[in-house]
Protein backbone atom coordinates (compact mmCIF):
# COMPACT_ATOMS: atom_id res chain seq x y z
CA UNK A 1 55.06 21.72 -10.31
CA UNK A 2 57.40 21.28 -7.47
CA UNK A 3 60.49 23.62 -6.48
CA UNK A 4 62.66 21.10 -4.62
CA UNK A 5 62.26 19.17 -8.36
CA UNK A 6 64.44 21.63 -10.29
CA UNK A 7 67.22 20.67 -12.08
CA UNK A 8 69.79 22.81 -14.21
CA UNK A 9 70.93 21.46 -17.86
CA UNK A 10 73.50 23.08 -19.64
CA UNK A 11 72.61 24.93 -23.03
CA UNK A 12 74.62 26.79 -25.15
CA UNK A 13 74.67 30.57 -25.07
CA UNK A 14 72.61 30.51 -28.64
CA UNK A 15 69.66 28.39 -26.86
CA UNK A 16 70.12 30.78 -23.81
CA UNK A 17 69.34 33.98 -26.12
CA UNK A 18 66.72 32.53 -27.78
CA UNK A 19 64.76 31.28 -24.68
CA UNK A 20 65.18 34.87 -23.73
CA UNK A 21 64.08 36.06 -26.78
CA UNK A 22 60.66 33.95 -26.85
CA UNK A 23 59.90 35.72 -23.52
CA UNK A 24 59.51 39.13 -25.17
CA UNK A 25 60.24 40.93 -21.64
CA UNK A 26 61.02 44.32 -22.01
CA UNK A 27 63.22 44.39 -19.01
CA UNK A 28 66.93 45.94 -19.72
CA UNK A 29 68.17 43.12 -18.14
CA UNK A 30 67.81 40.98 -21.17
CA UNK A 31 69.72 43.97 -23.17
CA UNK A 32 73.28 43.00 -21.49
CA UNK A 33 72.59 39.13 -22.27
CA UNK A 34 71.44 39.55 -25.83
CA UNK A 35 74.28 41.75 -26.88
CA UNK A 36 77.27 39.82 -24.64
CA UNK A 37 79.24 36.86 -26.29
CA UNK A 38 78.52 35.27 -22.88
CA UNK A 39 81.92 33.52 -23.13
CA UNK A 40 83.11 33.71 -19.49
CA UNK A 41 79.83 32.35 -18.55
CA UNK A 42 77.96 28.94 -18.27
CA UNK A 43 74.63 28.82 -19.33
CA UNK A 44 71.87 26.64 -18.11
CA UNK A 45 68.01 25.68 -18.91
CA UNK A 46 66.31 25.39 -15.90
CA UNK A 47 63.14 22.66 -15.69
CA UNK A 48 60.61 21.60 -12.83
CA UNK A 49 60.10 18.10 -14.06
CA UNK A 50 59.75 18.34 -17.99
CA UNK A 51 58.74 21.86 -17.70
CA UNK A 52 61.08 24.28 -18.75
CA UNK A 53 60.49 27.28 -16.28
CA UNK A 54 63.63 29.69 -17.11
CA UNK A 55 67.34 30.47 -17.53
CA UNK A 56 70.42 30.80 -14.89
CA UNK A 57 73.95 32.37 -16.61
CA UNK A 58 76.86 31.44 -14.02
CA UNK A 59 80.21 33.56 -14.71
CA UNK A 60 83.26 31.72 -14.55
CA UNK A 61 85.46 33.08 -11.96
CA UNK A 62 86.60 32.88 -8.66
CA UNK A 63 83.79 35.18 -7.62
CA UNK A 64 80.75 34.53 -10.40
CA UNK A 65 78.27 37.02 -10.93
CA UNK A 66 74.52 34.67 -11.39
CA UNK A 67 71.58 35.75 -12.98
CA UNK A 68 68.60 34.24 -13.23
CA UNK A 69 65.26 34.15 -15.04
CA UNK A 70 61.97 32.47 -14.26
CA UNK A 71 59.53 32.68 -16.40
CA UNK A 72 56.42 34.85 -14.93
CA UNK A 73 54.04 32.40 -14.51
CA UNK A 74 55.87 30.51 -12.58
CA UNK A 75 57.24 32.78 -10.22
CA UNK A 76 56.61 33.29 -6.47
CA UNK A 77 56.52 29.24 -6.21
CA UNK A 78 59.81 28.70 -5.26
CA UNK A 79 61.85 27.99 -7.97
CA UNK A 80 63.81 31.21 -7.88
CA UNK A 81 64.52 30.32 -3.94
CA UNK A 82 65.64 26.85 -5.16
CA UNK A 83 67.73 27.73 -7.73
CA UNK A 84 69.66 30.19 -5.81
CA UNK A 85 69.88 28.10 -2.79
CA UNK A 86 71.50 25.38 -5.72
CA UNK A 87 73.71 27.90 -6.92
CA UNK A 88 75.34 28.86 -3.59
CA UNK A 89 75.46 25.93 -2.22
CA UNK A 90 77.43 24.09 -5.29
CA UNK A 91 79.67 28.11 -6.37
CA UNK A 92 82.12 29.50 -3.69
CA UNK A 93 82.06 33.16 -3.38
CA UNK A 94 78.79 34.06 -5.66
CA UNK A 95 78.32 37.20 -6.21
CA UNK A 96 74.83 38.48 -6.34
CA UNK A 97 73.95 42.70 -8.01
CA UNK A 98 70.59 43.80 -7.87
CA UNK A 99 69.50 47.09 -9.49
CA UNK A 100 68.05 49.56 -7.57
CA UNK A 101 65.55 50.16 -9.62
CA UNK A 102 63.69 46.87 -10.21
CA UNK A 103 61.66 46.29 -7.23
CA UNK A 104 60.88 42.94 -8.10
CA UNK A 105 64.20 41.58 -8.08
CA UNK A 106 64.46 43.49 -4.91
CA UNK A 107 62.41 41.86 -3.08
CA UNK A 108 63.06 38.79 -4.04
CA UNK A 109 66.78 38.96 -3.11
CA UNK A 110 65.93 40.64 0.24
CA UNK A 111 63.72 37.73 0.53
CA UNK A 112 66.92 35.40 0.07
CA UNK A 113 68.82 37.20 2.48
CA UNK A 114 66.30 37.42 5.07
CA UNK A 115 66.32 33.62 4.82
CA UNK A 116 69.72 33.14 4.86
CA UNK A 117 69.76 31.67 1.34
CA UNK A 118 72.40 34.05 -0.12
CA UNK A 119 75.03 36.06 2.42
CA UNK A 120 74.88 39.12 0.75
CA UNK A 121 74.44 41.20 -2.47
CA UNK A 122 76.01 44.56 -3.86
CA UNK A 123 72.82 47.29 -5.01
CA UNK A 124 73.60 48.73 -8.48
CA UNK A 125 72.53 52.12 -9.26
């Protein structure tokens, strides 16, 4: 699999939740996605090739909040970096919340910032 081969495909909020669903993570941020209509968003599958390799929720708004799930085997390969780097690049004025308390996601946006990939993000406690 190659990162710099993603591509994002729309899906419908229904497809979104389920792909969510199938993952069986027990992480609360699944909890606000599986119980919001998702209506100001746009949802999208996210594939490396014909792989499909996680999901990426864009609000629509001025400012859109993003989230983003890769699924755990595939992670620390890039994809997350690419997808972000998509997102910014193609969404003025992202805006990017990481909670505190998951030190994965953490890191990983630190990561981006260090990099330069995303300007900045707002910690949520």
């Amino acid at each position: 699999m190659n990162p710099c081969l993603i591509k994002l495909n729309p899906i419908t909020t229904t497809d979104f939740k389920s792909y969510l669903l199938s993952k069986q993570d027990s992480s609360k941020w699944f909890y606000w996605h599986l119980s919001s209509d998702l209506i100001n968003f746009d949802t999208f599958a996210v594939f490396d090739q014909a792989h499909h390799i996680g999901v990426v929720c864009i609000e629509k708004n001025k400012s859109p909040l993003v989230d983003l799930y890769i699924d755990p085997e595939c992670r620390r390969m890039g994809y997350g970096k690419s997808v972000m780097g998509y997102v910014v690049q193609n969404f003025q004025n992202v805006k990017i919340e990481v909670n505190v308390n998951n030190k994965a996601a953490m890191d990983f946006f630190d990561h981006l910032f260090a990099e330069r990939v995303i300007k900045s993000m707002r910690i949520v406690y």
